[in-house]
C-alpha atoms as a PDB file:
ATOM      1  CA  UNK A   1     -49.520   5.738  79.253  1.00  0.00           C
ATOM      2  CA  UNK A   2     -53.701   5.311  80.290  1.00  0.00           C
ATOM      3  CA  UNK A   3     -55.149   8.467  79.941  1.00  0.00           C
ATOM      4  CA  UNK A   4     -53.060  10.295  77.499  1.00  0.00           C
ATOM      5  CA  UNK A   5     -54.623  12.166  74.759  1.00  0.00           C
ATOM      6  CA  UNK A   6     -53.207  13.645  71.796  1.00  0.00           C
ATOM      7  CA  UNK A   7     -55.145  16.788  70.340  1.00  0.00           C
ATOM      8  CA  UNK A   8     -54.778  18.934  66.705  1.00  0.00           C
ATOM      9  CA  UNK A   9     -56.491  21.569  65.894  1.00  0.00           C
ATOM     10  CA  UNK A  10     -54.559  21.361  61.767  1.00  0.00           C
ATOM     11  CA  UNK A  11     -57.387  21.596  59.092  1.00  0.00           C
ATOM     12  CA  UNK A  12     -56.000  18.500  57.485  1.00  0.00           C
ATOM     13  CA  UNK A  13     -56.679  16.281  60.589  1.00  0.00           C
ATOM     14  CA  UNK A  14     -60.371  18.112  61.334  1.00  0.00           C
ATOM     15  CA  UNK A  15     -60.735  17.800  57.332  1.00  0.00           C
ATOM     16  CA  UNK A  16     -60.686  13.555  57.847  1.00  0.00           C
ATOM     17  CA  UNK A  17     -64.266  11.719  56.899  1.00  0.00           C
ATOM     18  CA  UNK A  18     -62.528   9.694  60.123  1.00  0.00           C
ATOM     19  CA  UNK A  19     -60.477   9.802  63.101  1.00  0.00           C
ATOM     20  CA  UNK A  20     -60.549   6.344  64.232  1.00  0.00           C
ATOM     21  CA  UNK A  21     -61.525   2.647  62.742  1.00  0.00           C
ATOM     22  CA  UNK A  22     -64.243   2.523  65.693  1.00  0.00           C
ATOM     23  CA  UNK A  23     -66.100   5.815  63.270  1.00  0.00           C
ATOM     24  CA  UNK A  24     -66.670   3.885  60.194  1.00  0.00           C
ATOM     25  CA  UNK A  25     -70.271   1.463  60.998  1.00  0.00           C
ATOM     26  CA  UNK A  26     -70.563  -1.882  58.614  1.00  0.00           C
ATOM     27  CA  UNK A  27     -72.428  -1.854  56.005  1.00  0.00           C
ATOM     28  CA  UNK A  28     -71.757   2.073  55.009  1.00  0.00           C
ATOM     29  CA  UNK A  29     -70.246   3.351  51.277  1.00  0.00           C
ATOM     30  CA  UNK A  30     -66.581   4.774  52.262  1.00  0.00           C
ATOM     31  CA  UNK A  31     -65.141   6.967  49.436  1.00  0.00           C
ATOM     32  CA  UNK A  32     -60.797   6.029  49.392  1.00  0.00           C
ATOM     33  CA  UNK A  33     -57.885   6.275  46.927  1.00  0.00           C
ATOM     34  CA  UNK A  34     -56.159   2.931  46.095  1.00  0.00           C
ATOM     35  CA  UNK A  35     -52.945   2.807  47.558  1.00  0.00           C
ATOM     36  CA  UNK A  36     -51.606  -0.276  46.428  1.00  0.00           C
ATOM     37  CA  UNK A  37     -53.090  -3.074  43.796  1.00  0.00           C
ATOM     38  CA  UNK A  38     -51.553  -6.553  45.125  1.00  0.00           C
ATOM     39  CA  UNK A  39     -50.080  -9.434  42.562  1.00  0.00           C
ATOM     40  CA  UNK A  40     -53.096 -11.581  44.557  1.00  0.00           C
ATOM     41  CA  UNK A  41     -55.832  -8.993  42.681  1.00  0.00           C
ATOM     42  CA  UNK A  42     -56.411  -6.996  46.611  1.00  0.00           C
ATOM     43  CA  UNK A  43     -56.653  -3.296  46.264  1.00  0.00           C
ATOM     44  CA  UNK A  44     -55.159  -1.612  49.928  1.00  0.00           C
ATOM     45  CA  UNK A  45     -57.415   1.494  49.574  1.00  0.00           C
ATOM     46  CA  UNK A  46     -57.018   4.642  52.142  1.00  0.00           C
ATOM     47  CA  UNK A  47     -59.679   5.778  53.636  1.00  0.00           C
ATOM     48  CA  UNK A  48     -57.739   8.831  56.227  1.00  0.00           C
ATOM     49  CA  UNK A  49     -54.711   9.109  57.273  1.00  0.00           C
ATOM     50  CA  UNK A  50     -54.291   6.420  59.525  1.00  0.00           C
ATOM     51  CA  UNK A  51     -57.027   4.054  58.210  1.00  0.00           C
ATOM     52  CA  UNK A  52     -56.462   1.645  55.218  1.00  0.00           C
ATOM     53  CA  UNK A  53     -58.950  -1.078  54.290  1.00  0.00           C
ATOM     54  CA  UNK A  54     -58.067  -4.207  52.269  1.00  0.00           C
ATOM     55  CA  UNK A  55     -60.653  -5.114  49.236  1.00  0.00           C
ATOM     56  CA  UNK A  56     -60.563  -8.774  48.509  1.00  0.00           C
ATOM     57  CA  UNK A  57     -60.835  -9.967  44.560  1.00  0.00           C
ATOM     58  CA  UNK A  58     -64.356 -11.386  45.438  1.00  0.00           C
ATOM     59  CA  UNK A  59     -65.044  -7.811  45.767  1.00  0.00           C
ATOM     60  CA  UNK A  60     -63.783  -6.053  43.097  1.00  0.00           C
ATOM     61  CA  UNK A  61     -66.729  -6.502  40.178  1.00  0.00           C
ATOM     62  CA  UNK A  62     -69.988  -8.740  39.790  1.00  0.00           C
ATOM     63  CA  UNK A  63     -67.645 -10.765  37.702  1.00  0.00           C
ATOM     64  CA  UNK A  64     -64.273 -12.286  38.006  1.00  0.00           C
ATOM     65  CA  UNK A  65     -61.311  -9.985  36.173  1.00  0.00           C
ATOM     66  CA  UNK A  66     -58.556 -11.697  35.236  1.00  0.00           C
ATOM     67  CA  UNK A  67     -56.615  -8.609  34.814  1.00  0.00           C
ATOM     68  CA  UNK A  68     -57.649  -6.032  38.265  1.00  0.00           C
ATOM     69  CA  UNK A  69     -54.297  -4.045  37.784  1.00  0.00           C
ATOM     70  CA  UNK A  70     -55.796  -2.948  34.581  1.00  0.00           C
ATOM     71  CA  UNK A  71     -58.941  -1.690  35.758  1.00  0.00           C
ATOM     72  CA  UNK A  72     -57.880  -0.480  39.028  1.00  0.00           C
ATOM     73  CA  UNK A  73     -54.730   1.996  39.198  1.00  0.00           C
ATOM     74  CA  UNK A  74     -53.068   3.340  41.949  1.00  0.00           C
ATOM     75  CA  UNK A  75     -53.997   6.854  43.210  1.00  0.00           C
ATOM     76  CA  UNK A  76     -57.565   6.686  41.863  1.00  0.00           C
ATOM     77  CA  UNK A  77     -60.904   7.535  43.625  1.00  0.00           C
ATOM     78  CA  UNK A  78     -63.309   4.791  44.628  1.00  0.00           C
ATOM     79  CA  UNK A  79     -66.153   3.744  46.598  1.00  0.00           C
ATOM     80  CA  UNK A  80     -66.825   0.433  48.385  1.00  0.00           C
ATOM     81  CA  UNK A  81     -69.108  -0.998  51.237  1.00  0.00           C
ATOM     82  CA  UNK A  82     -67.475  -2.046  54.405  1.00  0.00           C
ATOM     83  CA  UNK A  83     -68.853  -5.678  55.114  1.00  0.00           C
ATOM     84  CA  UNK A  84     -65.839  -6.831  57.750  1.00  0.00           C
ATOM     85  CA  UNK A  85     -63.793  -5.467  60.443  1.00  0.00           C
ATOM     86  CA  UNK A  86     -61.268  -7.756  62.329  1.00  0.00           C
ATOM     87  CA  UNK A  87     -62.237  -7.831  65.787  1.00  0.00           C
ATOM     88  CA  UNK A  88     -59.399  -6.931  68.471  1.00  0.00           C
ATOM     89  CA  UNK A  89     -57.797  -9.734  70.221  1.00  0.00           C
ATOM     90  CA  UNK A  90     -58.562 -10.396  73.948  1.00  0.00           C
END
């Protein structure tokens, strides 16, 4: 289907900081809600709608928690840096 578009003019869609991953540059602060806070110490954190962004335990503080799930909860507001983007295959 090349050259099919799909178009919304809802408030909640035009409200979105983004519409696509290709929107978000490296190295810029992204405000999302944590989604999910993994038994590894990763927080899945949404950023839209369709976007959701992985924070690794390197990432989470300047120094190494040995108990993230207690710090970070589910449904919370927070800010991070993207540094990485996985790169399409092909």
């Amino acid at each position: 289907m090349d050259g099919l578009y799909l178009v919304s003019m809802a408030q909640r869609v035009l409200d979105q900081p983004f519409l696509r991953v290709e929107d978000i540059k490296v190295g810029e602060v992204v405000k999302g809600t944590i989604d999910r806070v993994l038994d590894s110490g990763r927080l899945i954190v949404n950023l839209a709608e369709c976007i959701t962004g992985m924070v690794d335990e390197l990432h989470l503080s300047d120094i190494k928690l040995k108990h993230p799930e207690k710090k970070f909860r589910e449904g919370v507001e927070v800010r991070a840096r993207t540094i990485l983007f996985p790169t399409a295959p092909g």
